[in-house]
Protein backbone atom coordinates (compact mmCIF):
# COMPACT_ATOMS: atom_id res chain seq x y z
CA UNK A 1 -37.92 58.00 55.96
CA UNK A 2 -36.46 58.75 52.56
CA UNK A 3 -33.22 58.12 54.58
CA UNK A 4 -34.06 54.68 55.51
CA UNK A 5 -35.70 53.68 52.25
CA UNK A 6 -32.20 54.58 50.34
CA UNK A 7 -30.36 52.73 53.16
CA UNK A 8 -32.88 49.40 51.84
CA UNK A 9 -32.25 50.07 48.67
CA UNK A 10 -28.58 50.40 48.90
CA UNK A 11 -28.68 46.73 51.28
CA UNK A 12 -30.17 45.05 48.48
CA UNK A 13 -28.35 46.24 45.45
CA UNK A 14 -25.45 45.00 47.55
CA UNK A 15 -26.70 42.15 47.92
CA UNK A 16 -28.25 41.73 44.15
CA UNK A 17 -24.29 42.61 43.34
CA UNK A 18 -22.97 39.88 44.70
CA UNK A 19 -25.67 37.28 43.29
CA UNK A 20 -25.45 38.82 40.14
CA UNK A 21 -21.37 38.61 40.28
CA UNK A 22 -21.66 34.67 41.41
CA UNK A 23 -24.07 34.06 38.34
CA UNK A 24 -21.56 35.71 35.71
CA UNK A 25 -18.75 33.71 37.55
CA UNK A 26 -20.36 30.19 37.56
CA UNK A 27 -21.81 31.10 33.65
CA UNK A 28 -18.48 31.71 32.65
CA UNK A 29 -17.08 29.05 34.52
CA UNK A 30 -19.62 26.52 32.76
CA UNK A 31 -18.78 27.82 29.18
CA UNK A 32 -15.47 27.22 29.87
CA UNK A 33 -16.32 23.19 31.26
CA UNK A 34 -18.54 22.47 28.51
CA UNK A 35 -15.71 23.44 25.60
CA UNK A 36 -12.70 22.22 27.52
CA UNK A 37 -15.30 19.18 27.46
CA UNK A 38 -16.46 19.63 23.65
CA UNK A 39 -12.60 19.47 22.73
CA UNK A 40 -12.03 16.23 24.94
CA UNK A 41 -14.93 14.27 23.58
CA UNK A 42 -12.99 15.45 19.84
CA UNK A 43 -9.77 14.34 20.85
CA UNK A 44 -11.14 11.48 21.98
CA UNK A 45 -13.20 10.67 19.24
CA UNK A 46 -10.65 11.02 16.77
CA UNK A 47 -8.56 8.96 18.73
CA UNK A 48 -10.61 6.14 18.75
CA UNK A 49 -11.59 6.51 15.09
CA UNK A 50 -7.85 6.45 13.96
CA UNK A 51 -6.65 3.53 16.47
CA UNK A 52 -9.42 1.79 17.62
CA UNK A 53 -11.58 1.92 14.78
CA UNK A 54 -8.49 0.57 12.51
CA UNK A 55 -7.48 -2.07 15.12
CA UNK A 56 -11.38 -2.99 15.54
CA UNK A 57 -11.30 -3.71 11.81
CA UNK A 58 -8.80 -5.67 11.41
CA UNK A 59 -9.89 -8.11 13.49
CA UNK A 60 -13.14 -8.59 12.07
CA UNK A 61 -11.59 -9.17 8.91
CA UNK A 62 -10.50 -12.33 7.94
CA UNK A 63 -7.18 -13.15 6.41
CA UNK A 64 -7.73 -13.82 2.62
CA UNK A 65 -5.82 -15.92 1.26
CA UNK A 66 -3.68 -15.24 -1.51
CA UNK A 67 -4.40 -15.61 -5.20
CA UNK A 68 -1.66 -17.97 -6.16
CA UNK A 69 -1.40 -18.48 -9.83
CA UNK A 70 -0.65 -22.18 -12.14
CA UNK A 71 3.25 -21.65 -12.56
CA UNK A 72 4.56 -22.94 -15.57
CA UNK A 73 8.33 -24.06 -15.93
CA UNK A 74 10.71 -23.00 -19.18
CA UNK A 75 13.83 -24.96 -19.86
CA UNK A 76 16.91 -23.18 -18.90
CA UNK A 77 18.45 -20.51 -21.32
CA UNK A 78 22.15 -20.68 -22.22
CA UNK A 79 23.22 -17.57 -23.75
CA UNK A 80 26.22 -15.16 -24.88
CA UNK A 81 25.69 -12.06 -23.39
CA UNK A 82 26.53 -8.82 -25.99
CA UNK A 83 29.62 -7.76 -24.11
CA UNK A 84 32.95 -6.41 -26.29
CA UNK A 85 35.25 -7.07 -23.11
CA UNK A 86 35.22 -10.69 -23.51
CA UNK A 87 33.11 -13.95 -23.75
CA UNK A 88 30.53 -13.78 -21.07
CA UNK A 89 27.41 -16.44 -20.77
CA UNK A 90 24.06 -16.36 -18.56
CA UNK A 91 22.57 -18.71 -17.94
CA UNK A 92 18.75 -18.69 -16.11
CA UNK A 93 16.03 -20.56 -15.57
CA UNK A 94 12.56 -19.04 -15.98
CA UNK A 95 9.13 -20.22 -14.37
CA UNK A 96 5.91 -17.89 -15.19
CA UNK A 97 2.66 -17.48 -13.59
CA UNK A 98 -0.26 -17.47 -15.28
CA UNK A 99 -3.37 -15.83 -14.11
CA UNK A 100 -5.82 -18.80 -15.76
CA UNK A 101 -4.81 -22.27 -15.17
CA UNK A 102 -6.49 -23.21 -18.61
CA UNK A 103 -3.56 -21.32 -20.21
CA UNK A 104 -1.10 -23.55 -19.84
CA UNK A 105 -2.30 -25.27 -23.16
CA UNK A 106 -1.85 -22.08 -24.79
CA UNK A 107 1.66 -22.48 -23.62
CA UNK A 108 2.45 -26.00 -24.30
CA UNK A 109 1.32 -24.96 -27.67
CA UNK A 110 3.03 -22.10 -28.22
CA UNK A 111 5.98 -23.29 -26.02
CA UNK A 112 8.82 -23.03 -28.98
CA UNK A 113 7.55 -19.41 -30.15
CA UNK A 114 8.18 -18.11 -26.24
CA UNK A 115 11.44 -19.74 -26.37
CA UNK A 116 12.60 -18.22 -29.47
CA UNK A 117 11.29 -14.88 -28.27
CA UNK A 118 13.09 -14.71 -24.82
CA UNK A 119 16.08 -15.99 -26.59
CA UNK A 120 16.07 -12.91 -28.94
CA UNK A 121 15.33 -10.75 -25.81
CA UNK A 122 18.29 -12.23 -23.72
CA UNK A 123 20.98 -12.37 -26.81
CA UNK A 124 20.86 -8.46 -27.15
CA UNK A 125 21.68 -8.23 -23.57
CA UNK A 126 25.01 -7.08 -21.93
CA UNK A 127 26.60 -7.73 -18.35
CA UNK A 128 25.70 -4.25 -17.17
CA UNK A 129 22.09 -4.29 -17.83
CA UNK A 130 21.86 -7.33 -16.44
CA UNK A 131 23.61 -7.16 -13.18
CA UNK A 132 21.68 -4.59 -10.93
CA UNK A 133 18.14 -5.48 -9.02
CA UNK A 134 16.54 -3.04 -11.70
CA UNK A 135 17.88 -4.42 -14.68
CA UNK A 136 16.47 -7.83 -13.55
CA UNK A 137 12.95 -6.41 -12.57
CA UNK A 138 13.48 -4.93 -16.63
CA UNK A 139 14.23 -7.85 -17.74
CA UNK A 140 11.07 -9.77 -15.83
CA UNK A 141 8.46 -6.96 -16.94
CA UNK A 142 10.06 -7.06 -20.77
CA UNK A 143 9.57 -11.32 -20.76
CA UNK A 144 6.12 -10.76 -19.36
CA UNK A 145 5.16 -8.07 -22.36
CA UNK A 146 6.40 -10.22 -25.19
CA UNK A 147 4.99 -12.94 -23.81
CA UNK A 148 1.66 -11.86 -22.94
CA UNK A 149 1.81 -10.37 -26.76
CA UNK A 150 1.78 -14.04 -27.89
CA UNK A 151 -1.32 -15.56 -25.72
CA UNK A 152 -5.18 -15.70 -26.56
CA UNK A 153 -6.59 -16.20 -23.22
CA UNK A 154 -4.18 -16.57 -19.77
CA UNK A 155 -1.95 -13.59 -19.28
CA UNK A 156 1.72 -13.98 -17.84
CA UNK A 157 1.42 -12.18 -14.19
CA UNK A 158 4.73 -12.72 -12.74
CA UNK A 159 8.12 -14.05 -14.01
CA UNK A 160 10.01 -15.65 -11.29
CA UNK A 161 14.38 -16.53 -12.22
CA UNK A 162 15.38 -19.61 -10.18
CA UNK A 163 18.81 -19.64 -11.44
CA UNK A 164 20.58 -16.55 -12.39
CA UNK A 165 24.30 -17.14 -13.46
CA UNK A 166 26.22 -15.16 -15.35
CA UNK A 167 29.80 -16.28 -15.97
């Protein structure tokens, strides 16, 4: 009897084993599924956020239009540039914008003043300062500071050169 009760006992540990070794299996099997799934949902998440989110917000935005300022023509400028090689003249034409369109009384007022002062700017100027893309952006940004120096209320935002000669 003792004989057949170990023979029971050894049938169902076998066959506990094999439950218990399919349960371990199919747990480790689902931890694996649920992160490989934790780290797709992320991907995907992120994914979405950085394209679709982006994309999603652009078109709900409208396009605003730009702020376009009152421009405000100069006469041209004839001048002798400071050059010891030889005789060398620019000549350029000047329009400003103004952020206030109110301002352009200020200017009409103070119209000779600015003239005088880009003058002095431009007459201490030489061909080589003037002939690369930076020395014109210089040249805009130090027209803007003098003349922004000069007015109460509008303030000179960009400086725009629709002729540029120098001969």
């Amino acid at each position: 009897m003792a004989r057949a009760e170990r023979e029971e006992k050894s049938t169902e540990r076998s066959e506990q084993e094999p439950a218990e070794k399919k349960k371990g299996v199919l747990l480790k099997w689902a931890v694996i599924g649920l992160a490989a799934l934790l780290v797709a949902g992320g991907i995907a998440g992120g994914a979405y956020y950085y394209f679709g989110g982006k994309a999603s917000q652009a078109k709900n935005k409208t396009p605003s239009q730009p702020v376009i300022g009152t421009i405000w023509p100069m006469e041209p400028f004839i001048i002798n540039l400071q050059d010891s090689g030889g005789d060398r003249y620019l000549k350029l034409v000047v329009q400003l914008e103004i952020s206030d369109p109110l301002g352009v009384k200020d200017l009409d007022q103070l119209k000779p003043k600015l003239r005088d002062n880009v003058l002095e700017l431009l007459g201490a100027k030489t061909y080589r300062e003037l002939m690369d893309t930076a020395g014109k952006q210089r040249l805009r940004e130090e027209i803007a500071m003098r003349l922004n120096s000069f007015l109460p209320n509008a303030k000179v935002t960009q400086v725009y050169f629709t002729e540029f000669v120098i001969q």
